[in-house]
PDB file of N, CA and C in Angstrom:
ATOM      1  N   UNK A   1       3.791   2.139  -1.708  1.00  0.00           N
ATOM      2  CA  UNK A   1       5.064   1.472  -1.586  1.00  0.00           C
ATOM      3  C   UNK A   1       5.044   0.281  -2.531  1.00  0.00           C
ATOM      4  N   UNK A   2       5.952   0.565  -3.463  1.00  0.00           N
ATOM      5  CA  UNK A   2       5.968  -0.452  -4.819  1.00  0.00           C
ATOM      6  C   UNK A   2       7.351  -0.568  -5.275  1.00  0.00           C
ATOM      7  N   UNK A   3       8.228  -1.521  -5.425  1.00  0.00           N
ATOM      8  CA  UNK A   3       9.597  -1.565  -6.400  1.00  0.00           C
ATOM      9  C   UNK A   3       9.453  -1.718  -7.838  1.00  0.00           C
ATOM     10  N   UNK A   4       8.166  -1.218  -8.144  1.00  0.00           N
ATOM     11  CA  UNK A   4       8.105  -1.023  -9.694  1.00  0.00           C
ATOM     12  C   UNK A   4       7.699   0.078  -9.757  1.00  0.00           C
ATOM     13  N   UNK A   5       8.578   1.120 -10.387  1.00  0.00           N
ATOM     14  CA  UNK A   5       8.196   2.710 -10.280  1.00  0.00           C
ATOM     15  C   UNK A   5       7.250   3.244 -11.256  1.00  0.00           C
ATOM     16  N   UNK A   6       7.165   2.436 -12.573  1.00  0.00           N
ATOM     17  CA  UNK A   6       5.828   2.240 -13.452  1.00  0.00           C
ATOM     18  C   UNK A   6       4.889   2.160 -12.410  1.00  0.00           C
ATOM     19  N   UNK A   7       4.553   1.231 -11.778  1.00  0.00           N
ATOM     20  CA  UNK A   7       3.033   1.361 -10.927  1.00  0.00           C
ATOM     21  C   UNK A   7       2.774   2.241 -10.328  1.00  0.00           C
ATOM     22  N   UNK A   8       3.967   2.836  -9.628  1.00  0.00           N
ATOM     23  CA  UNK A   8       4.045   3.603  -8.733  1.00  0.00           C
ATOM     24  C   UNK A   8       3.458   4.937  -8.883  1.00  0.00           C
ATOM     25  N   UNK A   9       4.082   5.014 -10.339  1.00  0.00           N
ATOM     26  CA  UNK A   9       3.852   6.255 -11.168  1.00  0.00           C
ATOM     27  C   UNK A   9       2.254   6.705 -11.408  1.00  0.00           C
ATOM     28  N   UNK A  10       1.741   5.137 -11.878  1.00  0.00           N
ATOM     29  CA  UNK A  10       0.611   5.421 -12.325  1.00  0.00           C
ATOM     30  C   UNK A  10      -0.278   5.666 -11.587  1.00  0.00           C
ATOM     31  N   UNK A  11      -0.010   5.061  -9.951  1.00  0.00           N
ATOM     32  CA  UNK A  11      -0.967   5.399  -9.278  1.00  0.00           C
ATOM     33  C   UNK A  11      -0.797   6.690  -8.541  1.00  0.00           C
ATOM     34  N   UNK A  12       0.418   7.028  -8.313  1.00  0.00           N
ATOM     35  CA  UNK A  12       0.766   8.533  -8.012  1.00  0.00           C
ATOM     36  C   UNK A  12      -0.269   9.200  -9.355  1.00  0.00           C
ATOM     37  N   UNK A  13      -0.707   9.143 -10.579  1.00  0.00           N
ATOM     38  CA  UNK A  13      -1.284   9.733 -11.852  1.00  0.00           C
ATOM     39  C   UNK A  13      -2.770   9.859 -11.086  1.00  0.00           C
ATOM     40  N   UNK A  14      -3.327   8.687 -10.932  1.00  0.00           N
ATOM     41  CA  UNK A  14      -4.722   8.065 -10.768  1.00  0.00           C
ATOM     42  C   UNK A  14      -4.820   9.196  -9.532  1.00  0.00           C
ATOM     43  N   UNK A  15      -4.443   9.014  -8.607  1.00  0.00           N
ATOM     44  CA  UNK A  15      -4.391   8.877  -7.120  1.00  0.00           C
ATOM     45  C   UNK A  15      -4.852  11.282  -7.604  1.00  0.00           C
ATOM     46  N   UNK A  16      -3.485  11.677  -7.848  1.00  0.00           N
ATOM     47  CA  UNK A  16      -3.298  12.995  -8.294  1.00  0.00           C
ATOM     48  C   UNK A  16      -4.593  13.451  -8.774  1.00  0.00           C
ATOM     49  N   UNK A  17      -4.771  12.827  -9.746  1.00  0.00           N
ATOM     50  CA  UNK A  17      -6.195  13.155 -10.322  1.00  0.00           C
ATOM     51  C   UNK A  17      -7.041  13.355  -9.464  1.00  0.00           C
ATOM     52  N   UNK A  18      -7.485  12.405  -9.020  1.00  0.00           N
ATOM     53  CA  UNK A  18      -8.832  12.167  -8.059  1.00  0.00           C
ATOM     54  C   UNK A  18      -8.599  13.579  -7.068  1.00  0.00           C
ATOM     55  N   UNK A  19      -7.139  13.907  -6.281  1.00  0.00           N
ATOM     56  CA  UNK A  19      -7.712  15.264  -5.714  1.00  0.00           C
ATOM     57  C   UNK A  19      -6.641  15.143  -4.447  1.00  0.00           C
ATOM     58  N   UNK A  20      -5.683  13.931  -4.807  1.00  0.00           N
ATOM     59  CA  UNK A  20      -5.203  13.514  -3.368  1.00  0.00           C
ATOM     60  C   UNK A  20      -3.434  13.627  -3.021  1.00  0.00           C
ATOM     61  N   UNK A  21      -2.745  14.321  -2.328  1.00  0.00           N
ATOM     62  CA  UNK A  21      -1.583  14.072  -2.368  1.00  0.00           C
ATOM     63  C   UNK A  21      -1.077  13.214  -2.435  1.00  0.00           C
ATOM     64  N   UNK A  22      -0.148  12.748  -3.197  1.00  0.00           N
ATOM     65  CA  UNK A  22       0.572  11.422  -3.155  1.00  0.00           C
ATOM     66  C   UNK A  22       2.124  11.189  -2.780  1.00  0.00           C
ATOM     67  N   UNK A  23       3.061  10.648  -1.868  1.00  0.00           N
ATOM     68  CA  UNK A  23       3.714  10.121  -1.818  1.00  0.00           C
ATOM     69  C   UNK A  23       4.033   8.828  -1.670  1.00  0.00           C
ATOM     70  N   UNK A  24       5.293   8.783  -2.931  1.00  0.00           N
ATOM     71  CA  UNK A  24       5.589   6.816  -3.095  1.00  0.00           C
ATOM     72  C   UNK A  24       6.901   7.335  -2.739  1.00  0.00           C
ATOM     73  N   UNK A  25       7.465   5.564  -2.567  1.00  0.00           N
ATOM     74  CA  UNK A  25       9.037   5.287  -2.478  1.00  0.00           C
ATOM     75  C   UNK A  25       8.795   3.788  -3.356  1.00  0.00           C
ATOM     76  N   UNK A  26      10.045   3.186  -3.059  1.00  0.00           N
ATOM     77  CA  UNK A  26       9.979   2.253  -4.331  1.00  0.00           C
ATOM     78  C   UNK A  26      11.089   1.102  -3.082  1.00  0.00           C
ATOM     79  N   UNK A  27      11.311   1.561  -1.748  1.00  0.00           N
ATOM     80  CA  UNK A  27      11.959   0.617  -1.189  1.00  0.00           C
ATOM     81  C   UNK A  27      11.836   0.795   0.310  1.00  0.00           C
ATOM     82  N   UNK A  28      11.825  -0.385   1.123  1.00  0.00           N
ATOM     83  CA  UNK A  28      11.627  -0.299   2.706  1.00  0.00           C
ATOM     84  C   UNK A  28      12.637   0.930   3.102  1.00  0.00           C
ATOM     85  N   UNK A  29      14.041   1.156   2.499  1.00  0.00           N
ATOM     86  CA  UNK A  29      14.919   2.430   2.973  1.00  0.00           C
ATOM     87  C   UNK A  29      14.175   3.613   2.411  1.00  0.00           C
ATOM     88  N   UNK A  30      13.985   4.017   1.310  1.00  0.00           N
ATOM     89  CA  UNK A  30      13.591   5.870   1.364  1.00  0.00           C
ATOM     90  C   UNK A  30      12.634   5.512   2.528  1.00  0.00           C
ATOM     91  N   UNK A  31      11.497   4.617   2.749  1.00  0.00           N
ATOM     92  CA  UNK A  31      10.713   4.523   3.225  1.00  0.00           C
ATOM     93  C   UNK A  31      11.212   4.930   4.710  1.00  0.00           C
ATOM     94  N   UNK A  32      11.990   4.327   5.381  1.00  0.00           N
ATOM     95  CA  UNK A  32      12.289   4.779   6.673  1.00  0.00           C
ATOM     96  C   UNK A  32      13.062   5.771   6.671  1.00  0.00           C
ATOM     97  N   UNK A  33      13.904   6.334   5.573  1.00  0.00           N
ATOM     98  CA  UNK A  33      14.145   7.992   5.264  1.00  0.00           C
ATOM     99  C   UNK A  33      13.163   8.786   5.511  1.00  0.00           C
ATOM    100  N   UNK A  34      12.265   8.589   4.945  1.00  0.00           N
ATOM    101  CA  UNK A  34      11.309   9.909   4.854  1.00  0.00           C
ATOM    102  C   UNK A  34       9.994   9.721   6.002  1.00  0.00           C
ATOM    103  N   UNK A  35       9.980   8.684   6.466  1.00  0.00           N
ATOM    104  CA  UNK A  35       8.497   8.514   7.584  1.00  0.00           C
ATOM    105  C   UNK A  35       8.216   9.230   8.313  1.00  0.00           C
ATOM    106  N   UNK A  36       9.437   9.935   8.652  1.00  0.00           N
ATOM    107  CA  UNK A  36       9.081  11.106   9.645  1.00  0.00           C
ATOM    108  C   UNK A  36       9.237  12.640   9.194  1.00  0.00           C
ATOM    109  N   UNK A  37       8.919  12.519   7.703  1.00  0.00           N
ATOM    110  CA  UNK A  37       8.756  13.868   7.129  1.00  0.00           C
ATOM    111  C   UNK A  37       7.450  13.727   6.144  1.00  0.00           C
ATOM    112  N   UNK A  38       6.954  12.812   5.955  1.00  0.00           N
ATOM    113  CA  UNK A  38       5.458  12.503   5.384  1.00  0.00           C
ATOM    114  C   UNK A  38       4.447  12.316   6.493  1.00  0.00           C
ATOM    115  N   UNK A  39       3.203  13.331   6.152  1.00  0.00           N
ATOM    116  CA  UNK A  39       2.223  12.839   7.090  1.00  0.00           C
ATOM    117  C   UNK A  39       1.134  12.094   6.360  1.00  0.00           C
ATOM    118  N   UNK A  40       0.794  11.403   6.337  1.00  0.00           N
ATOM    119  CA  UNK A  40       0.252  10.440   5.482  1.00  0.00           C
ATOM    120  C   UNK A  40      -1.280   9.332   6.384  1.00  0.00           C
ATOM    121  N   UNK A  41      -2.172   9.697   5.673  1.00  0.00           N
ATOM    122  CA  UNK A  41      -3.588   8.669   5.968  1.00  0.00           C
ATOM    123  C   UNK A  41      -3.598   7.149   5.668  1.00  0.00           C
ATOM    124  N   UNK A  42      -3.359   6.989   4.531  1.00  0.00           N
ATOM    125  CA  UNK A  42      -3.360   5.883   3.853  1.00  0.00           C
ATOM    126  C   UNK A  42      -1.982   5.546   3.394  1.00  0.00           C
ATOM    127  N   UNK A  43      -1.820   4.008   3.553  1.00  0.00           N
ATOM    128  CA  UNK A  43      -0.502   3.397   3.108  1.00  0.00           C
ATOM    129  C   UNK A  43      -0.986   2.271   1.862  1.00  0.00           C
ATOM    130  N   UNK A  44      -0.603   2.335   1.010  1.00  0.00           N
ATOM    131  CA  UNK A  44      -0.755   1.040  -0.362  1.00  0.00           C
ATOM    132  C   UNK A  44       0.430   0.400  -0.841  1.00  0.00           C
ATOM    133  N   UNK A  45      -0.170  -0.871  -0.439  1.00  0.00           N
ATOM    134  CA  UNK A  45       1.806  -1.827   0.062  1.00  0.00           C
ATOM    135  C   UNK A  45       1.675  -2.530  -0.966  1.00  0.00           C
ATOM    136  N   UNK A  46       2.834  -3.114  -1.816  1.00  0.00           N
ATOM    137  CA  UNK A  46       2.658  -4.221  -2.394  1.00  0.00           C
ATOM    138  C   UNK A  46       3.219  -5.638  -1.667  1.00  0.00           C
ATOM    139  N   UNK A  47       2.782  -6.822  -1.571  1.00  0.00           N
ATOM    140  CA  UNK A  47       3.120  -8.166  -1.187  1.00  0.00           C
ATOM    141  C   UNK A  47       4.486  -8.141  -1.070  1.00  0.00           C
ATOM    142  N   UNK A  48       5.203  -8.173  -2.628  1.00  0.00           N
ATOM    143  CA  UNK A  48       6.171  -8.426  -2.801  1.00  0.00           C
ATOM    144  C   UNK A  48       7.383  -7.240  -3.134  1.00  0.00           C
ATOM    145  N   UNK A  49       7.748  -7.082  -2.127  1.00  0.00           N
ATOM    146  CA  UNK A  49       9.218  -6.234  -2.208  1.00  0.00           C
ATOM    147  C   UNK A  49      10.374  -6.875  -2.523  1.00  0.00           C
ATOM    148  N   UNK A  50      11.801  -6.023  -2.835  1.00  0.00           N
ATOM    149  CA  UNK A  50      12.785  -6.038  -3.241  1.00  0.00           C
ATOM    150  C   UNK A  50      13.713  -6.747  -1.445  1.00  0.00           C
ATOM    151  N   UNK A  51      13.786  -5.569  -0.789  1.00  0.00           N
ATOM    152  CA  UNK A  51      14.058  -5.476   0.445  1.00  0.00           C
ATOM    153  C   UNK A  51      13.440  -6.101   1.578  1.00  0.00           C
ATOM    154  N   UNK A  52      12.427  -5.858   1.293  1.00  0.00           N
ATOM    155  CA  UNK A  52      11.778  -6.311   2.716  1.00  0.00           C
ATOM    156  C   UNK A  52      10.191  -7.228   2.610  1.00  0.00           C
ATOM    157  N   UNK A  53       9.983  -7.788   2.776  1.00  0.00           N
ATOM    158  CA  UNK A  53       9.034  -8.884   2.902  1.00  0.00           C
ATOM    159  C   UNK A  53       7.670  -7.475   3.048  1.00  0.00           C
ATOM    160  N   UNK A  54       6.262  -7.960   2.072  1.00  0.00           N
ATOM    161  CA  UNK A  54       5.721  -6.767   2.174  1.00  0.00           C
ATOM    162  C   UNK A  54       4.548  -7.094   3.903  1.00  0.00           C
ATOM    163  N   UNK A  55       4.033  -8.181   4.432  1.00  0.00           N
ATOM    164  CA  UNK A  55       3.845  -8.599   5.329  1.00  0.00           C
ATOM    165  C   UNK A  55       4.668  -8.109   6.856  1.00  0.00           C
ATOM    166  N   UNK A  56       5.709  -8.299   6.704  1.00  0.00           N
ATOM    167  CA  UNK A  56       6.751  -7.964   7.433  1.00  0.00           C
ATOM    168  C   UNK A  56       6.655  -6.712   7.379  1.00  0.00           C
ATOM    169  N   UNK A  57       6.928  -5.298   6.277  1.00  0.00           N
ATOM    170  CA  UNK A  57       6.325  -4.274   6.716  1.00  0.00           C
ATOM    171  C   UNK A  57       5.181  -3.227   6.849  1.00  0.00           C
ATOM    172  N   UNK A  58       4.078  -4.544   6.655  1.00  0.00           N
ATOM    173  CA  UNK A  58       2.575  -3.809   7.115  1.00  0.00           C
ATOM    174  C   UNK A  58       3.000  -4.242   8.632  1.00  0.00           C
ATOM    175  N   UNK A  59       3.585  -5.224   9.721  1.00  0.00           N
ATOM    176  CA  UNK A  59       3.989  -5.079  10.756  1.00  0.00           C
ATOM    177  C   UNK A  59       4.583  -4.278  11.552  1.00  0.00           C
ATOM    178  N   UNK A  60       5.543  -3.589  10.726  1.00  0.00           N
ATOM    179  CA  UNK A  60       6.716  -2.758  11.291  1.00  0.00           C
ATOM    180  C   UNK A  60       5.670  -1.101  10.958  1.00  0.00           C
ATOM    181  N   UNK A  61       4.971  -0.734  10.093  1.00  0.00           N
ATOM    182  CA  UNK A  61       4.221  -0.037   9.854  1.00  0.00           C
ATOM    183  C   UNK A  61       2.974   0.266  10.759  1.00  0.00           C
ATOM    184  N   UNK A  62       2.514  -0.526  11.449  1.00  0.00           N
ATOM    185  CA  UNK A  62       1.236  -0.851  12.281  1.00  0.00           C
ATOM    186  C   UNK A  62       2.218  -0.420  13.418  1.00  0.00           C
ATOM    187  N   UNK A  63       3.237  -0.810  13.671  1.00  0.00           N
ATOM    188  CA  UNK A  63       3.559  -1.008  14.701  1.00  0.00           C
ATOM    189  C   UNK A  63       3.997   0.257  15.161  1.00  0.00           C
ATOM    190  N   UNK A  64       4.186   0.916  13.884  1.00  0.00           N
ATOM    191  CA  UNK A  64       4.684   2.755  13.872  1.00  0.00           C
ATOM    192  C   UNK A  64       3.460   3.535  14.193  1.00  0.00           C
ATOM    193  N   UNK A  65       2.625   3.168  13.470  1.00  0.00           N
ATOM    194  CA  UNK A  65       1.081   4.082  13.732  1.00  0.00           C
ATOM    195  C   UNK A  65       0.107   2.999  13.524  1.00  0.00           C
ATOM    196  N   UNK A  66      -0.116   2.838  14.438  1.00  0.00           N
ATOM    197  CA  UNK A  66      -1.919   1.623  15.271  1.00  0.00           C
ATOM    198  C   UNK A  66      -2.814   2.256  14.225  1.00  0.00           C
ATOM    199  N   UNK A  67      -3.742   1.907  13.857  1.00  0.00           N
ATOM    200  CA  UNK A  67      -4.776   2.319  13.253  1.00  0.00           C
ATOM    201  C   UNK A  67      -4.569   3.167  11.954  1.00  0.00           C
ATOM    202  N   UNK A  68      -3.202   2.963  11.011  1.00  0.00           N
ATOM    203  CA  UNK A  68      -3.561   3.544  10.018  1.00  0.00           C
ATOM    204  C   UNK A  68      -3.781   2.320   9.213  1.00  0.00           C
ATOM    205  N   UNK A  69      -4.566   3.200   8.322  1.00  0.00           N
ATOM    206  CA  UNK A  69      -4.995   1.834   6.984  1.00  0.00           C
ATOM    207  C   UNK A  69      -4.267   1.644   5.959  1.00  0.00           C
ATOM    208  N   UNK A  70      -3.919   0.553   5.586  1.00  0.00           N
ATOM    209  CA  UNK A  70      -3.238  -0.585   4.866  1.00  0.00           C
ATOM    210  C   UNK A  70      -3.604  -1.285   4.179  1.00  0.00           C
ATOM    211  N   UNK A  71      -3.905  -0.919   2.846  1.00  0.00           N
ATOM    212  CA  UNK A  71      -4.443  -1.292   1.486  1.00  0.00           C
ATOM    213  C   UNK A  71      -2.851  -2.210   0.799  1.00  0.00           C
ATOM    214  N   UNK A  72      -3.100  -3.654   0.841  1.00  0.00           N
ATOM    215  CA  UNK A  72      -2.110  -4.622   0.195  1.00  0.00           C
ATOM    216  C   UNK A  72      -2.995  -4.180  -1.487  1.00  0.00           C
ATOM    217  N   UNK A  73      -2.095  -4.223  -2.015  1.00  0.00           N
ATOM    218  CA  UNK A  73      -1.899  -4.388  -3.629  1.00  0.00           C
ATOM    219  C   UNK A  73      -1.004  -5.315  -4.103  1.00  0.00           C
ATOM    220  N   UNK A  74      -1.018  -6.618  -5.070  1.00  0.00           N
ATOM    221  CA  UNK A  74      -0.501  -7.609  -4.841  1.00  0.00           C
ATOM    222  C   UNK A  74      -1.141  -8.427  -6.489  1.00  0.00           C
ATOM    223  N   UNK A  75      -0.214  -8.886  -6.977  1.00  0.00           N
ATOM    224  CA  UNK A  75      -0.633  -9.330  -8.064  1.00  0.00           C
ATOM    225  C   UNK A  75      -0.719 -11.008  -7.943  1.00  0.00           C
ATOM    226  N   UNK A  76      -0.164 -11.257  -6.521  1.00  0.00           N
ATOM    227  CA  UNK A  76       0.162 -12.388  -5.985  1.00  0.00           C
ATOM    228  C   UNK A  76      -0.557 -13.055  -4.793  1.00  0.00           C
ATOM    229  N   UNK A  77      -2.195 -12.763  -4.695  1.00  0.00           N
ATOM    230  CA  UNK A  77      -3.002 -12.469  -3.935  1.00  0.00           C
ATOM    231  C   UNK A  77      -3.609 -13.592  -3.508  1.00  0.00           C
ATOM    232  N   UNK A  78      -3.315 -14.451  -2.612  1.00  0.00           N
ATOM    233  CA  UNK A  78      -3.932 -15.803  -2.727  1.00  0.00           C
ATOM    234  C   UNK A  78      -5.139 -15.666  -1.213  1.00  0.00           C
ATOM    235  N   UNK A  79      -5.739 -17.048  -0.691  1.00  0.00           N
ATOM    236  CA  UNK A  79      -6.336 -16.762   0.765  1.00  0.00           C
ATOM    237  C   UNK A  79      -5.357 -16.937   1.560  1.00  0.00           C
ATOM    238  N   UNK A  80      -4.734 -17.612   1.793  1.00  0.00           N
ATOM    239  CA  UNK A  80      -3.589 -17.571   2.786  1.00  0.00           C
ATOM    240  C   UNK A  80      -3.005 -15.921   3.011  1.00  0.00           C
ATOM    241  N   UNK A  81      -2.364 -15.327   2.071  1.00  0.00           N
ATOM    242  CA  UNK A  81      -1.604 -13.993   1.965  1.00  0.00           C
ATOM    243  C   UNK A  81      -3.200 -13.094   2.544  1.00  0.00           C
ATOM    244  N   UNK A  82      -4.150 -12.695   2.018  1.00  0.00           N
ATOM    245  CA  UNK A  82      -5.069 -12.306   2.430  1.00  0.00           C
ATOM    246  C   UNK A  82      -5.751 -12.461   3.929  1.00  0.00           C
ATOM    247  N   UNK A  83      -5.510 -13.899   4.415  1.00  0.00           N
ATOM    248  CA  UNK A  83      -6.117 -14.154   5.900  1.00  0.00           C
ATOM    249  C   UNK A  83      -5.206 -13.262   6.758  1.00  0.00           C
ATOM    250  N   UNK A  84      -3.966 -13.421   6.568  1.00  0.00           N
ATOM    251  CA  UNK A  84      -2.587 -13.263   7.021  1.00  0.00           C
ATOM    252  C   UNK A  84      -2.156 -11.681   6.996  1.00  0.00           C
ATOM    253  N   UNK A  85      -2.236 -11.132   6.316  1.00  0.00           N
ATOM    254  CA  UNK A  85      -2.620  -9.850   6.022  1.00  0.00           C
ATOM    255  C   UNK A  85      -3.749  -8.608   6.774  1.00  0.00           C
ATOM    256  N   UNK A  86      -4.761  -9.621   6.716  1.00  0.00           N
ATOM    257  CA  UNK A  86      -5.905  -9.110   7.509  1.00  0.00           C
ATOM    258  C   UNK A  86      -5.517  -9.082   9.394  1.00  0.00           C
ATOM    259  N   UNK A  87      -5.040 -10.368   9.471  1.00  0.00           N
ATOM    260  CA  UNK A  87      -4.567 -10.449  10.796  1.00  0.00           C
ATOM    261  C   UNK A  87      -3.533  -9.639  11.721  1.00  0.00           C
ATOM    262  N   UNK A  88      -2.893  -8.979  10.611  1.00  0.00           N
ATOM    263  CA  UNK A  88      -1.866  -8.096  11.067  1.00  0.00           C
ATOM    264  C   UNK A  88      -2.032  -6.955  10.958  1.00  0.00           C
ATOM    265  N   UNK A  89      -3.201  -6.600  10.309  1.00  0.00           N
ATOM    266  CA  UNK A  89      -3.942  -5.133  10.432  1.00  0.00           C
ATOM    267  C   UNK A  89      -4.187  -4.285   9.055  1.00  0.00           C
ATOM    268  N   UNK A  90      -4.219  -5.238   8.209  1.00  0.00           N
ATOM    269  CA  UNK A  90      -4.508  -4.748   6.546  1.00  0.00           C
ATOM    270  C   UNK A  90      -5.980  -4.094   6.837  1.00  0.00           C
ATOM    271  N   UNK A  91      -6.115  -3.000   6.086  1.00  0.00           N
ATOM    272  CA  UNK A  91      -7.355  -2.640   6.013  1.00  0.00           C
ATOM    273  C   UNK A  91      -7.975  -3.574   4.596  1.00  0.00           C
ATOM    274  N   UNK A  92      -7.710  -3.660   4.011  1.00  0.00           N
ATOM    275  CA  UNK A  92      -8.211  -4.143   2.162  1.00  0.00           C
ATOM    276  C   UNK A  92      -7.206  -5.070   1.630  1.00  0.00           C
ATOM    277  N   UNK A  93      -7.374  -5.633   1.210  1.00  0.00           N
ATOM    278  CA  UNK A  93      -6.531  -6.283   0.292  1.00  0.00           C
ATOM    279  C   UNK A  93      -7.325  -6.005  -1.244  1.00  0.00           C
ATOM    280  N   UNK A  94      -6.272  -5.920  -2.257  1.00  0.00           N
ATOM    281  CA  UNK A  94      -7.062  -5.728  -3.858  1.00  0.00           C
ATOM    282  C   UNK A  94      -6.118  -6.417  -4.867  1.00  0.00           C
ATOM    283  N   UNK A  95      -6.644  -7.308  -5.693  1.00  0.00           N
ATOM    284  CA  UNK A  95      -5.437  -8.058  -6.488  1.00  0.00           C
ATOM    285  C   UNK A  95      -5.291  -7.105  -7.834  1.00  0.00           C
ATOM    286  N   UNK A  96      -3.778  -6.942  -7.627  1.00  0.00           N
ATOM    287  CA  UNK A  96      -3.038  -5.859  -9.161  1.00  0.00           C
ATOM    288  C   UNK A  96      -4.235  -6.306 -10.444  1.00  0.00           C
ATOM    289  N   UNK A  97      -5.196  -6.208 -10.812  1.00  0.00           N
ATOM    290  CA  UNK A  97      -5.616  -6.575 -12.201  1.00  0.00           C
ATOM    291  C   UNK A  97      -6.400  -5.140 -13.442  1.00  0.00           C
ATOM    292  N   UNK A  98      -7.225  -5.563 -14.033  1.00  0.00           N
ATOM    293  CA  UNK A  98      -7.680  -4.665 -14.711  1.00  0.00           C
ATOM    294  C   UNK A  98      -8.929  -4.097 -14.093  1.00  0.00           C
ATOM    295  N   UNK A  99      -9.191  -4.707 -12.919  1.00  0.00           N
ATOM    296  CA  UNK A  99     -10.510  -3.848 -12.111  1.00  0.00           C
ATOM    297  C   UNK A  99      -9.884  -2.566 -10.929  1.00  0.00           C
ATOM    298  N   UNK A 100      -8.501  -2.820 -10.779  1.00  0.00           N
ATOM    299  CA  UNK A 100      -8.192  -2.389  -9.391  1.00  0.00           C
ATOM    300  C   UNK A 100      -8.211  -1.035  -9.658  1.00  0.00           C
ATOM    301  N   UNK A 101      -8.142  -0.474  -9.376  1.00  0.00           N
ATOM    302  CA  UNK A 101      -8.499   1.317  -9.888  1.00  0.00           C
ATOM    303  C   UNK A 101     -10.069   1.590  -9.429  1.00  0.00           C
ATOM    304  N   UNK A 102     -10.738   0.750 -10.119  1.00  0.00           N
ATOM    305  CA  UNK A 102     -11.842   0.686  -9.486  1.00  0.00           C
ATOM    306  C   UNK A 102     -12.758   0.902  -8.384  1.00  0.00           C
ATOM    307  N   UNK A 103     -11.926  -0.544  -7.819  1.00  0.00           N
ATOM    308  CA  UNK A 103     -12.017  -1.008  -6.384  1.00  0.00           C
ATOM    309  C   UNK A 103     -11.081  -0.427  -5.931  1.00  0.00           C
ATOM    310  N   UNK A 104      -9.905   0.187  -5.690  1.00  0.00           N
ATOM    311  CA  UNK A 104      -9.491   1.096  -4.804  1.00  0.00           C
ATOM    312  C   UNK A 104     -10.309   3.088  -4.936  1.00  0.00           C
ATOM    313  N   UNK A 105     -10.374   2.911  -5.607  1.00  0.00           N
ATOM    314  CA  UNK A 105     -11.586   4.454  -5.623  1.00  0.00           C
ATOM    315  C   UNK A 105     -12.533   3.926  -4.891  1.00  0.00           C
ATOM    316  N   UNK A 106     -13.125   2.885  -4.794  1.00  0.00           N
ATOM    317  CA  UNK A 106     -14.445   2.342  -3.833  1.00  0.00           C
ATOM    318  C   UNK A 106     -14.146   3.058  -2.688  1.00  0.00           C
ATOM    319  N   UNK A 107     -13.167   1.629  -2.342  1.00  0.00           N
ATOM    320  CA  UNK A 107     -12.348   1.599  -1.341  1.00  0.00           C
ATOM    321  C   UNK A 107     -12.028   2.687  -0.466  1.00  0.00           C
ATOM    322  N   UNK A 108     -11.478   3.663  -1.089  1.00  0.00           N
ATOM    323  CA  UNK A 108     -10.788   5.193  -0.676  1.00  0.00           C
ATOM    324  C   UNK A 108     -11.731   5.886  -0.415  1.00  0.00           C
ATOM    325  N   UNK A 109     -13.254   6.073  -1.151  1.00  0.00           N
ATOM    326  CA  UNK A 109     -14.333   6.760  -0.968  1.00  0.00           C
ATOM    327  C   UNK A 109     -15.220   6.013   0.073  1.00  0.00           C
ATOM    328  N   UNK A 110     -14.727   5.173   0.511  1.00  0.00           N
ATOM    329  CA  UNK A 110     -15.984   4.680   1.765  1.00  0.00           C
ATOM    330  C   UNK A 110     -15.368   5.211   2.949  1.00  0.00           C
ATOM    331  N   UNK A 111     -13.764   5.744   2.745  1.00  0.00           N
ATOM    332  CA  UNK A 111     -13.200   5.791   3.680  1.00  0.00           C
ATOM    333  C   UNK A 111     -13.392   7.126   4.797  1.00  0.00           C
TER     334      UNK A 111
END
């Protein structure tokens, strides 16, 4: 879940590769369009949305399914957003840079 469909894209690319189905949306609405026609393991949020505060819906998300994991992606990654994040049931937090690909393959493979 990203409002930049470039990222979106690329990690739908990355993600494809590696072996894994991917569905994105690009806004809190397809998002509650389609939730109940995606079955889905993993969620990868960005901070900052268009619509909806991205905090606000790792809440509303948790609150849909307890225990799924919630990888923030965030180019805007400070400790505050991170403590805060964690507290509401983020599995990972990873800041948007030139390592993240990386560290989310870690990430995904420990899983």
């Amino acid at each position: 879940m990203d409002d930049e469909i470039i990222f979106c894209n690329a990690l739908r690319y990355h993600l494809t590769q590696r072996g894994y189905r991917v569905e994105s949306c690009t806004s809190f609405h397809d998002f509650q369009k389609n939730i109940n026609l995606w079955q889905f393991d993993l969620v990868l949020l960005d901070l900052n949305l268009k619509d909806i505060k991205g905090l606000d819906f790792l809440q509303i998300i948790i609150g849909i399914r307890p225990g799924l994991k919630v990888i923030i992606l965030s180019a805007y990654l400070d400790h505050r957003n991170i403590v805060k994040a964690k507290e509401l049931g983020a599995y990972e937090c990873i800041s948007k840079n030139s390592q993240m690909f990386q560290v989310l393959d870690q990430i995904i493979d420990a899983l």
